[in-house]
Structure formats: structure tokens, C-alpha cells
PDB file of N, CA and C in Angstrom:
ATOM      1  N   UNK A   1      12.978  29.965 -23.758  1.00  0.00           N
ATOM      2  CA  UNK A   1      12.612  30.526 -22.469  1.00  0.00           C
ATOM      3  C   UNK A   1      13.077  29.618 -21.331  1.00  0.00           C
ATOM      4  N   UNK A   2      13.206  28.361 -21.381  1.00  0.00           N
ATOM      5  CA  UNK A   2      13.523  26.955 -20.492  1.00  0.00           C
ATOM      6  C   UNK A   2      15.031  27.608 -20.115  1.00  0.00           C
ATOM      7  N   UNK A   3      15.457  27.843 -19.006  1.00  0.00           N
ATOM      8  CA  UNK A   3      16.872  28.191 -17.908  1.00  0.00           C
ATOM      9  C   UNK A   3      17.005  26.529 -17.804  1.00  0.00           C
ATOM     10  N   UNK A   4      16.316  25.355 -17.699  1.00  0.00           N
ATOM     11  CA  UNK A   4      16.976  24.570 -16.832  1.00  0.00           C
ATOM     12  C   UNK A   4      15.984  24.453 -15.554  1.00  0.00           C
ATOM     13  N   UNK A   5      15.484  24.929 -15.462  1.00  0.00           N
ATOM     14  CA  UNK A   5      14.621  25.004 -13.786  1.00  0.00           C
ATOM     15  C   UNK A   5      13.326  25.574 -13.712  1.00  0.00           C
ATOM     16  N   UNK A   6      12.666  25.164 -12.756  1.00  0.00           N
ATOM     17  CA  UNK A   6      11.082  25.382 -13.550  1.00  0.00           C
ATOM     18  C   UNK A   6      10.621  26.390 -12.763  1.00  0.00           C
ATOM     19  N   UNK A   7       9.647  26.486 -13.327  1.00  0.00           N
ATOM     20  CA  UNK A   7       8.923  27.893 -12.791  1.00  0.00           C
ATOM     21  C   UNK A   7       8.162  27.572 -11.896  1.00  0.00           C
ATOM     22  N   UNK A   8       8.575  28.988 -10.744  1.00  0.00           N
ATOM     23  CA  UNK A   8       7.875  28.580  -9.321  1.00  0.00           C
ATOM     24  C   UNK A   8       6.780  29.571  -9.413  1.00  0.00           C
ATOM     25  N   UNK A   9       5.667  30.017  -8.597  1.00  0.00           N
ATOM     26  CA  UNK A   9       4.540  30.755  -7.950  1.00  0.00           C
ATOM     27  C   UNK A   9       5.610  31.671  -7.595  1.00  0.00           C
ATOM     28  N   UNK A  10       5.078  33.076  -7.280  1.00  0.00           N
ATOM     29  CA  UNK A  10       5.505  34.239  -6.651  1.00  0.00           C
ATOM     30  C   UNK A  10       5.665  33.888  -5.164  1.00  0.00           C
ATOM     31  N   UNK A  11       4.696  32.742  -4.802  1.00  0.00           N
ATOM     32  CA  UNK A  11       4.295  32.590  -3.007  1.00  0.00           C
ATOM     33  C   UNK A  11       5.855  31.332  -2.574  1.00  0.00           C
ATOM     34  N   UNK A  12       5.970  30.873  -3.426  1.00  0.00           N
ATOM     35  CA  UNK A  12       7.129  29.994  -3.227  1.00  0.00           C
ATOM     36  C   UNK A  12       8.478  30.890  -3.354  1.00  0.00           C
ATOM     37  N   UNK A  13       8.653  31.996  -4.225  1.00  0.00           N
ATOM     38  CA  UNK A  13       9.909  32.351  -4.452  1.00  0.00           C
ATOM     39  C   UNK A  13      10.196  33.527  -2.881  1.00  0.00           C
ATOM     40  N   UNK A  14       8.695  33.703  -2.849  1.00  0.00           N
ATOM     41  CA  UNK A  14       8.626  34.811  -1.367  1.00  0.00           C
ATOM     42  C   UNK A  14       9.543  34.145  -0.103  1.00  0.00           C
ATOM     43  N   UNK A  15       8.870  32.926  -0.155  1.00  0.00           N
ATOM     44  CA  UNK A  15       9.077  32.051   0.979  1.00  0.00           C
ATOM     45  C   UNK A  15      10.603  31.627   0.524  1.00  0.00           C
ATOM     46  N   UNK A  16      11.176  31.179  -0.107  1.00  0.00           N
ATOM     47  CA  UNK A  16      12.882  30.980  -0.645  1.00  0.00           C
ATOM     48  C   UNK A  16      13.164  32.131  -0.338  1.00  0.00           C
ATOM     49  N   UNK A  17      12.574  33.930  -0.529  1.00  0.00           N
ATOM     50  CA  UNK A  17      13.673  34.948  -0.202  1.00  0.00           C
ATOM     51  C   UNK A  17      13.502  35.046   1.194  1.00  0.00           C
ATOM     52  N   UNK A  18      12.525  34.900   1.972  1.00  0.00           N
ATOM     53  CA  UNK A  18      12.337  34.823   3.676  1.00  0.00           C
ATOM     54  C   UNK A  18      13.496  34.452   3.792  1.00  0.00           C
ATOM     55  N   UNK A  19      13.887  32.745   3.895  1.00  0.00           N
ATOM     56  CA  UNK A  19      14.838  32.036   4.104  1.00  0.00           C
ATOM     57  C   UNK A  19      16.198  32.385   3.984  1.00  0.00           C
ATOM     58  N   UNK A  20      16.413  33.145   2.769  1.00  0.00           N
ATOM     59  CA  UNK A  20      17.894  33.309   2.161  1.00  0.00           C
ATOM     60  C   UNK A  20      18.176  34.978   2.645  1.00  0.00           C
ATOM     61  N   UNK A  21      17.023  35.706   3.580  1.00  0.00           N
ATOM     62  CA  UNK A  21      17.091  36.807   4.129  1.00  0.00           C
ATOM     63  C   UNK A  21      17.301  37.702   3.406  1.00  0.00           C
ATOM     64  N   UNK A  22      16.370  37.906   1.849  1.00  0.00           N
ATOM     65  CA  UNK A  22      16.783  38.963   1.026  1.00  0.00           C
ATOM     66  C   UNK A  22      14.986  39.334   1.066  1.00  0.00           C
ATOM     67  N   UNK A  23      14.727  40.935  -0.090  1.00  0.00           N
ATOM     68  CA  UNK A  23      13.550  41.087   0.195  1.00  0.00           C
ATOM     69  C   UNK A  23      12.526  40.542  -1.080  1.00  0.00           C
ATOM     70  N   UNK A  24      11.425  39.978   0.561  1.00  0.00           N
ATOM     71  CA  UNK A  24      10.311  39.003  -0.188  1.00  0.00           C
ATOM     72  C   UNK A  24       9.506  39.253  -1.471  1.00  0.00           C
ATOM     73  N   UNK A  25       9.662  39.653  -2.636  1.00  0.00           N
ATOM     74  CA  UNK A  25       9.474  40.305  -3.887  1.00  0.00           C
ATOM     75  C   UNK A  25       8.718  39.374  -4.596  1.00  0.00           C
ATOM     76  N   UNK A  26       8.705  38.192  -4.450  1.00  0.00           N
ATOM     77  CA  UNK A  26       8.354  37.131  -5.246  1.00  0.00           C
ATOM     78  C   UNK A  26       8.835  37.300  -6.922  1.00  0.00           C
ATOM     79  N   UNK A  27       9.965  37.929  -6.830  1.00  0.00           N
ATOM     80  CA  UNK A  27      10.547  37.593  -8.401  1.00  0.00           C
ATOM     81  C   UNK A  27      11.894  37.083  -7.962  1.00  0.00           C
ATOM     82  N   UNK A  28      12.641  36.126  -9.023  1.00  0.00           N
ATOM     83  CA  UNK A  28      13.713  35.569  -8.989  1.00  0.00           C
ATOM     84  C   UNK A  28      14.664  37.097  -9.641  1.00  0.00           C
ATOM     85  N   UNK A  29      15.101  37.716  -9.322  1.00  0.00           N
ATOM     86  CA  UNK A  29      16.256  38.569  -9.658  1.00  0.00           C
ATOM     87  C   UNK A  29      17.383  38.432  -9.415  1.00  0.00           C
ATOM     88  N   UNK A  30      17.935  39.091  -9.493  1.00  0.00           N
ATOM     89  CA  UNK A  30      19.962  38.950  -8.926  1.00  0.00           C
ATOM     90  C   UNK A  30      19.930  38.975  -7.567  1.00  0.00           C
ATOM     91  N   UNK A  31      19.514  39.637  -6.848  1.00  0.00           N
ATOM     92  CA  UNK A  31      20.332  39.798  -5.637  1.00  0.00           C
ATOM     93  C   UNK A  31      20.009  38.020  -5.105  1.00  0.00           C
ATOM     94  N   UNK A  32      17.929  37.706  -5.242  1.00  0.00           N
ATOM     95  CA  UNK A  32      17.761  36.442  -4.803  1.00  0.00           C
ATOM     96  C   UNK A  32      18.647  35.464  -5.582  1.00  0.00           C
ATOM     97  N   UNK A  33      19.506  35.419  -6.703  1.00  0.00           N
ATOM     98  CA  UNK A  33      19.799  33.993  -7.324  1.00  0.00           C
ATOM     99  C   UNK A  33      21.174  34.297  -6.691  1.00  0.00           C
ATOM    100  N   UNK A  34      22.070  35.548  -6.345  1.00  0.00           N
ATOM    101  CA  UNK A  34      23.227  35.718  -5.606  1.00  0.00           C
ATOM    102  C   UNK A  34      23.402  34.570  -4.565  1.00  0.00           C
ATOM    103  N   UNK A  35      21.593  34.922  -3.519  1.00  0.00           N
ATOM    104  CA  UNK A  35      21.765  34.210  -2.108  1.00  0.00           C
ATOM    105  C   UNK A  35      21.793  33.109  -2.254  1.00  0.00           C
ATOM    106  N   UNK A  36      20.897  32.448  -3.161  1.00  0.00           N
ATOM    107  CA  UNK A  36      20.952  31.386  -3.898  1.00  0.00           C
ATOM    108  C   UNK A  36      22.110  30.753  -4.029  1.00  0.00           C
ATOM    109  N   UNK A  37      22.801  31.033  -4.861  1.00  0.00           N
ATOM    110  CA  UNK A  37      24.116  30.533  -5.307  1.00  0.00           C
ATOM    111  C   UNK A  37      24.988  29.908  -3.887  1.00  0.00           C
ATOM    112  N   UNK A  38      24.804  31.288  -2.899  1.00  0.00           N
ATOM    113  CA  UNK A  38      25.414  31.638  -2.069  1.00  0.00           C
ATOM    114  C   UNK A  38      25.034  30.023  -0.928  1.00  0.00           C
ATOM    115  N   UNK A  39      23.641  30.074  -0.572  1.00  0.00           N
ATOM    116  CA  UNK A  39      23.455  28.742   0.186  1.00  0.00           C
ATOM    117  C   UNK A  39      23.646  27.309  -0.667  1.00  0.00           C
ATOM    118  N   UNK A  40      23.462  27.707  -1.853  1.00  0.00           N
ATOM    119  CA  UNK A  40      23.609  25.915  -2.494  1.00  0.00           C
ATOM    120  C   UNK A  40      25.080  25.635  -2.512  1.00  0.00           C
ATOM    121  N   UNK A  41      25.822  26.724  -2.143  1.00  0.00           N
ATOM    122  CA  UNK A  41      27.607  26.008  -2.131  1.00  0.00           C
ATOM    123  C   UNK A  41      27.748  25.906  -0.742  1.00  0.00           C
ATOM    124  N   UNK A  42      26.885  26.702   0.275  1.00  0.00           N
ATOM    125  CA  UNK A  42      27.159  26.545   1.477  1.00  0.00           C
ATOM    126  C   UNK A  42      26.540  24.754   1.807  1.00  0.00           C
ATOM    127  N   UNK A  43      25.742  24.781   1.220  1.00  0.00           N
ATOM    128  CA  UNK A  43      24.877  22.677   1.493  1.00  0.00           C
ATOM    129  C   UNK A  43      25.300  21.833   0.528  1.00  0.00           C
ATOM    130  N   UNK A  44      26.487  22.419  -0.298  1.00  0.00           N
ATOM    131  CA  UNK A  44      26.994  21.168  -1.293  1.00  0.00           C
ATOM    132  C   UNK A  44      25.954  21.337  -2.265  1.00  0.00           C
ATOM    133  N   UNK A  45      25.657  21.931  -2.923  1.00  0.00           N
ATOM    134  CA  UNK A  45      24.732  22.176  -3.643  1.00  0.00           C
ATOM    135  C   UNK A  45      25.080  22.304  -4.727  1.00  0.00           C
ATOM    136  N   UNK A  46      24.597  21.914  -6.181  1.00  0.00           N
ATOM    137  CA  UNK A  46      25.659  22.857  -7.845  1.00  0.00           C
ATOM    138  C   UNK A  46      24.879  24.102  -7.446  1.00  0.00           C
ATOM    139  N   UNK A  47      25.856  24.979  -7.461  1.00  0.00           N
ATOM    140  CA  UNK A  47      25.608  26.550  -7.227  1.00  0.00           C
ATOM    141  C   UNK A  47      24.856  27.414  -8.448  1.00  0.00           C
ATOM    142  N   UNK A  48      24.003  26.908  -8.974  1.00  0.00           N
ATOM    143  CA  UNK A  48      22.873  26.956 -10.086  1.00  0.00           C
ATOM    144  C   UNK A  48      22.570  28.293 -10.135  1.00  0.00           C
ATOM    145  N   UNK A  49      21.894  28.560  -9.188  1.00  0.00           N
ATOM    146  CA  UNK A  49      20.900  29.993  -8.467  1.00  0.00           C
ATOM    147  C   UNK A  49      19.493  29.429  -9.202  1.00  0.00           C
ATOM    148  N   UNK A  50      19.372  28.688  -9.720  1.00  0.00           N
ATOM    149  CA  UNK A  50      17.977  28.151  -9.911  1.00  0.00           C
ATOM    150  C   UNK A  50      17.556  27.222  -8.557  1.00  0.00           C
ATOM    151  N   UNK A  51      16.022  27.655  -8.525  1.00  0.00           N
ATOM    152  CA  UNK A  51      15.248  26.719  -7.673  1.00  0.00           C
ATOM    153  C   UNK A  51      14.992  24.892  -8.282  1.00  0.00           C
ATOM    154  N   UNK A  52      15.913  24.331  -7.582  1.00  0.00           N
ATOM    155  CA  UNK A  52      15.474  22.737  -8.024  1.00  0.00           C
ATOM    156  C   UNK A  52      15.150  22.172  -6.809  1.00  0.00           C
ATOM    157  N   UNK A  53      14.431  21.050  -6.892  1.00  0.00           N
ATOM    158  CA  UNK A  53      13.784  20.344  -5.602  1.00  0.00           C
ATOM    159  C   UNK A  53      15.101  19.747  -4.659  1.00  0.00           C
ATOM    160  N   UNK A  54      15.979  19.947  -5.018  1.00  0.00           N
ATOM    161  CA  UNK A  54      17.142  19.704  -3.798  1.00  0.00           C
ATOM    162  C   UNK A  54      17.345  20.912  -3.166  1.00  0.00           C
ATOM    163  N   UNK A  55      17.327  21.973  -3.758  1.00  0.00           N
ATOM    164  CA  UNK A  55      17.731  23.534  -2.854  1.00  0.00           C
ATOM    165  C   UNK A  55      16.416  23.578  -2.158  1.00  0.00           C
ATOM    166  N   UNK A  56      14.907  23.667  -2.876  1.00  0.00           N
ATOM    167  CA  UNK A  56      13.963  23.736  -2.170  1.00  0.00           C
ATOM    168  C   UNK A  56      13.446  22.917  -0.460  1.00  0.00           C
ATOM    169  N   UNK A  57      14.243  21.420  -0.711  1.00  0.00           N
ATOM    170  CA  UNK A  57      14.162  20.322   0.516  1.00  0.00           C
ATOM    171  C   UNK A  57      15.134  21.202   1.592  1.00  0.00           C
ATOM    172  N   UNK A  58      16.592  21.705   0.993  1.00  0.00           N
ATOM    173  CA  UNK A  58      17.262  22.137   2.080  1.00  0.00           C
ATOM    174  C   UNK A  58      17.196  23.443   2.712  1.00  0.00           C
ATOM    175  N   UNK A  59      16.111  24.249   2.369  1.00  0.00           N
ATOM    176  CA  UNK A  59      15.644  25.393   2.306  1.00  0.00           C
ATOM    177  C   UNK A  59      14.387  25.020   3.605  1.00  0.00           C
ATOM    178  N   UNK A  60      13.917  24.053   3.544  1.00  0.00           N
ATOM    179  CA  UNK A  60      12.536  23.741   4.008  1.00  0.00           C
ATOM    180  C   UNK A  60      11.266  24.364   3.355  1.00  0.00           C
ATOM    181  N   UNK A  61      11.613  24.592   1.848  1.00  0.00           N
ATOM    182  CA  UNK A  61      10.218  24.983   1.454  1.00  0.00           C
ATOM    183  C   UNK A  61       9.588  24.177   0.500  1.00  0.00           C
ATOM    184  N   UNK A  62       8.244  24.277   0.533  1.00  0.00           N
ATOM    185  CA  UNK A  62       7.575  23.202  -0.290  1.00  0.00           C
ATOM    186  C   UNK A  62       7.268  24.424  -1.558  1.00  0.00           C
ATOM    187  N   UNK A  63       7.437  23.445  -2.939  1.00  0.00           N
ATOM    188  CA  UNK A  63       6.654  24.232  -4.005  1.00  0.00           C
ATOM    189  C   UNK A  63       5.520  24.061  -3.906  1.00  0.00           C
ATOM    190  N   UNK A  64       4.790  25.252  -4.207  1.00  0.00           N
ATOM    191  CA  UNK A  64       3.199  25.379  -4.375  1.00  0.00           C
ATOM    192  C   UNK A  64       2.828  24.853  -5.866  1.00  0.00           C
ATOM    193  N   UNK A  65       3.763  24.737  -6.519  1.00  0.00           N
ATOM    194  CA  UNK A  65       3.417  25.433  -7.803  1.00  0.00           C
ATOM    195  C   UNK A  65       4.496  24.261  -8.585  1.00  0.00           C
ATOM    196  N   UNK A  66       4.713  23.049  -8.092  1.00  0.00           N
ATOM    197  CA  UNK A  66       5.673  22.610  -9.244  1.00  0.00           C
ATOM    198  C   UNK A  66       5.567  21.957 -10.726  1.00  0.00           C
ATOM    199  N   UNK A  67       6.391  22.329 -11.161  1.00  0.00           N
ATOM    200  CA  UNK A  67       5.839  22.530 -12.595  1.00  0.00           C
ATOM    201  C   UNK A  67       5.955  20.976 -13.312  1.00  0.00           C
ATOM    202  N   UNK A  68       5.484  19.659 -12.155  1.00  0.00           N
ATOM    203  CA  UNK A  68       5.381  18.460 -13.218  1.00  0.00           C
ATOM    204  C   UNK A  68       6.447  18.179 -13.737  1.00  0.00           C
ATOM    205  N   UNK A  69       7.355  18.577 -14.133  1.00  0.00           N
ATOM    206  CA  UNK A  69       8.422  18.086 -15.022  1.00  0.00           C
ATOM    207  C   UNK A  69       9.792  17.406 -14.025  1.00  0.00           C
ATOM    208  N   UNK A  70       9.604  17.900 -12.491  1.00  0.00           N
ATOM    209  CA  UNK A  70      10.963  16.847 -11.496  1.00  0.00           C
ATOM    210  C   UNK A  70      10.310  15.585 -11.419  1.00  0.00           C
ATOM    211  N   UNK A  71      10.915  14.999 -11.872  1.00  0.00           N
ATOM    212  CA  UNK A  71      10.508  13.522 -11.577  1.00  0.00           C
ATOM    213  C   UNK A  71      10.170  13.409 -10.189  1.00  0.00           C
ATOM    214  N   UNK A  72       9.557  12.245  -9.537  1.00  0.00           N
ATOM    215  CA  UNK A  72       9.384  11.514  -8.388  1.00  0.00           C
ATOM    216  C   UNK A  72       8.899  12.978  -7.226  1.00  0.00           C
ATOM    217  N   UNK A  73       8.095  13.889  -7.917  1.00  0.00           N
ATOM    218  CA  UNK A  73       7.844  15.419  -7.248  1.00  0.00           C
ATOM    219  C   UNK A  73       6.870  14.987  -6.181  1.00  0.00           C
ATOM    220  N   UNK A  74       7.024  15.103  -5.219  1.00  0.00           N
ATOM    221  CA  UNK A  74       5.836  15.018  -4.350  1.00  0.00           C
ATOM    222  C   UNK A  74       5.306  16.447  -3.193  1.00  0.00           C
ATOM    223  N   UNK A  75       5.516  17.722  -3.766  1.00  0.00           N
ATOM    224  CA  UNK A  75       5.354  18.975  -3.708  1.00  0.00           C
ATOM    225  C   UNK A  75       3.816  19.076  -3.067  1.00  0.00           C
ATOM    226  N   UNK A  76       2.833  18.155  -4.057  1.00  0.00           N
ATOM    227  CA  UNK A  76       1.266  18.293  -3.659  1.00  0.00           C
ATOM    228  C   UNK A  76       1.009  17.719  -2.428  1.00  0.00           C
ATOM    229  N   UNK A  77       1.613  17.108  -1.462  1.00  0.00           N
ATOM    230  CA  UNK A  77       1.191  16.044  -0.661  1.00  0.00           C
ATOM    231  C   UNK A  77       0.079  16.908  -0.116  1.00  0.00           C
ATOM    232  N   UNK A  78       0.042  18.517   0.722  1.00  0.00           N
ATOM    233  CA  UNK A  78      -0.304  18.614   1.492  1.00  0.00           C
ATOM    234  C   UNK A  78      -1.969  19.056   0.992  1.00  0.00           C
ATOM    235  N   UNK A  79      -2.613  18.609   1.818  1.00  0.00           N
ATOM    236  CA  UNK A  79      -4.227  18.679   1.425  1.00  0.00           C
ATOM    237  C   UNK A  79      -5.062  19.272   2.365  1.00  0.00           C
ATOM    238  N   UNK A  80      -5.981  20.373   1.850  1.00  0.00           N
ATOM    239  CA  UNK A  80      -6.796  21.232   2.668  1.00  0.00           C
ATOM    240  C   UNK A  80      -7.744  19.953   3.958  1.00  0.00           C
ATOM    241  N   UNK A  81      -7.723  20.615   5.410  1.00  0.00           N
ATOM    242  CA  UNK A  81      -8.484  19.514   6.109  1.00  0.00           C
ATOM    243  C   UNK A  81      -9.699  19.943   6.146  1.00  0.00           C
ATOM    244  N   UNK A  82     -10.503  19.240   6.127  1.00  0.00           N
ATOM    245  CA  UNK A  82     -12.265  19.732   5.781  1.00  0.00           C
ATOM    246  C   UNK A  82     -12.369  19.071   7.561  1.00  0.00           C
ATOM    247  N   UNK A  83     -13.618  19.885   8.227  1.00  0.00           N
ATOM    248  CA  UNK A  83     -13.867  18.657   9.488  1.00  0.00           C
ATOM    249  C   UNK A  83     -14.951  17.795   8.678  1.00  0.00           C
ATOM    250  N   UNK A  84     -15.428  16.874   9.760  1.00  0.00           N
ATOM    251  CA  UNK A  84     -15.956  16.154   9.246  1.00  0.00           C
ATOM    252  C   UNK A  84     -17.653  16.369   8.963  1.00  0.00           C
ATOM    253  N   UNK A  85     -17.923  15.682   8.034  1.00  0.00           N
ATOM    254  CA  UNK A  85     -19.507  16.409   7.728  1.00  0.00           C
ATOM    255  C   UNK A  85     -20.360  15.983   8.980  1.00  0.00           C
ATOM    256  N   UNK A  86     -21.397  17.008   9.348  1.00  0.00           N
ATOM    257  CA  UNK A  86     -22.195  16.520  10.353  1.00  0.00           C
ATOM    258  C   UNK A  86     -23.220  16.072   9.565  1.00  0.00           C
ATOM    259  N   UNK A  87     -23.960  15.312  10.337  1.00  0.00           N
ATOM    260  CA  UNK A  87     -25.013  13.536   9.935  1.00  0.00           C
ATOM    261  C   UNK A  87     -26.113  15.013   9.404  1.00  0.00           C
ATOM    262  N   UNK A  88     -26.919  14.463   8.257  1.00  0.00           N
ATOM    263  CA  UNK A  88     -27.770  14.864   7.923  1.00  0.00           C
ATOM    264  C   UNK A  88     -29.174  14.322   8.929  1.00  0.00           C
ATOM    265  N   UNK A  89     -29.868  15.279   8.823  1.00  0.00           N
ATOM    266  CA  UNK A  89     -31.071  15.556   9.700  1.00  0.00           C
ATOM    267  C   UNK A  89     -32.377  15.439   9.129  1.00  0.00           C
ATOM    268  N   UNK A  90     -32.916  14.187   8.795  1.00  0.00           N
ATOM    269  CA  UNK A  90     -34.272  14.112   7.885  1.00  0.00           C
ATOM    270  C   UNK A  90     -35.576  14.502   8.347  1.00  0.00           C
ATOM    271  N   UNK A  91     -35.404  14.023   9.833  1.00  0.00           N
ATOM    272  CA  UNK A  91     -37.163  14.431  10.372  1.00  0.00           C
ATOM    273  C   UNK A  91     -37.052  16.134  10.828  1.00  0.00           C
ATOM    274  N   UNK A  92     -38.436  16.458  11.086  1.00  0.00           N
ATOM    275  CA  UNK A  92     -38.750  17.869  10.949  1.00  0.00           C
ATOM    276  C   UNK A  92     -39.214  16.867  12.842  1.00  0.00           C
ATOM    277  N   UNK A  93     -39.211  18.675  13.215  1.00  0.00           N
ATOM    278  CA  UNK A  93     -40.003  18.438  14.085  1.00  0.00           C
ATOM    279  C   UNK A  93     -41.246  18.010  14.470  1.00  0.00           C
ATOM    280  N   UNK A  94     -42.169  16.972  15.586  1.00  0.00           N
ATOM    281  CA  UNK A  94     -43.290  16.631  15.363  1.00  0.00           C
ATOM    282  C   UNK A  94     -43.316  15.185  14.464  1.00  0.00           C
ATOM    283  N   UNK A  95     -42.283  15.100  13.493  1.00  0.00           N
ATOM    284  CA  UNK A  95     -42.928  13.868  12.719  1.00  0.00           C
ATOM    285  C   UNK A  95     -42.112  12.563  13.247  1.00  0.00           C
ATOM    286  N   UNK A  96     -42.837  11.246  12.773  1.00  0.00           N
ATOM    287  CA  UNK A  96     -42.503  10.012  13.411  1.00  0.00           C
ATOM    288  C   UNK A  96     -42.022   9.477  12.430  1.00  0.00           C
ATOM    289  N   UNK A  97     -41.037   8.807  12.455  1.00  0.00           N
ATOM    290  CA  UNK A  97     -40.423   7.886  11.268  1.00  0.00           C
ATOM    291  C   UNK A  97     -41.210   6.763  11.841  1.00  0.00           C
ATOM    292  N   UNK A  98     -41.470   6.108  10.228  1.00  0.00           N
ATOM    293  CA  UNK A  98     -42.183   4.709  10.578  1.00  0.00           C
ATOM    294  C   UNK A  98     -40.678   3.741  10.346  1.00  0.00           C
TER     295      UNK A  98
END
């Protein structure tokens, strides 16, 4: 089953067909690995039509979904921002801290 190139999320391949201006399907098919082909020779690219973390950098898209196996992957950086917790509130109304 292994092509050589790892398997992306549907939400990552959407966002690669945005880019390469084909329609957002979230499956890798022909026409997307065409455009594919088509921009990785246009950026010096090996004209693969697989998604590897060099087409993805020159694409500007981050994998959601990378599958561990590119070395030196740093895909996860980005992290949900929480605000910050507000101070817990012990006294009730009326009462006195000693």
C-alpha cells in the first residue's frame, strides 16, 4: 500500500487543492497529483505528485496529520491558545478569612 509518501488528512489535501486551484475534494486523484506534478517542476521540485514536506513548505501548507515517518517533522508546532485561567475564588460572601 506504501507509494513512497505518507498519508495526509482529507483537511490537508483540501488545503494543497485550494492552492494548486483544482477542486477541494480532499482525495488525492489525478487531476490533484497532475497540479502537483505540475508546481513541483515549476519550484524545482522531483515532480513526484506525492505530498512530501518540501512540496507542502512551498505550498504554504502545514500537515495536520503527518504521518511520523519525515524525519526532523515539525508539522505539530501549532497549539490550541487557551486564555488564561481566572484566579479561583474561595470566600463566599459574608465570610472572613482568618
Amino acid at each position: 500500500m506504501a507509494k513512497g509518501g505518507a498519508q495526509h488528512d482529507a483537511e490537508t489535501i483540501k488545503q494543497v487543492q485550494t492552492k494548486l486551484n483544482v477542486k477541494a475534494d480532499g482525495i488525492m486523484g489525478p487531476q490533484t497529483q497532475k497540479a502537483l506534478k505540475e508546481f513541483q517542476t515549476s519550484k524545482s521540485i522531483e515532480a513526484s505528485g506525492q505530498l512530501n514536506q518540501e512540496t507542502l513548505a512551498a505550498l504554504g501548507v502545514s500537515a495536520s496529520a503527518a504521518g511520523g515517518s519525515a524525519s526532523g517533522s515539525t508539522a505539530t508546532e501549532q497549539k490550541p491558545q487557551q486564555p488564561p485561567a481566572a484566579p479561583a475564588k474561595t470566600e463566599k460572601p459574608g465570610e472572613k478569612k482568618h
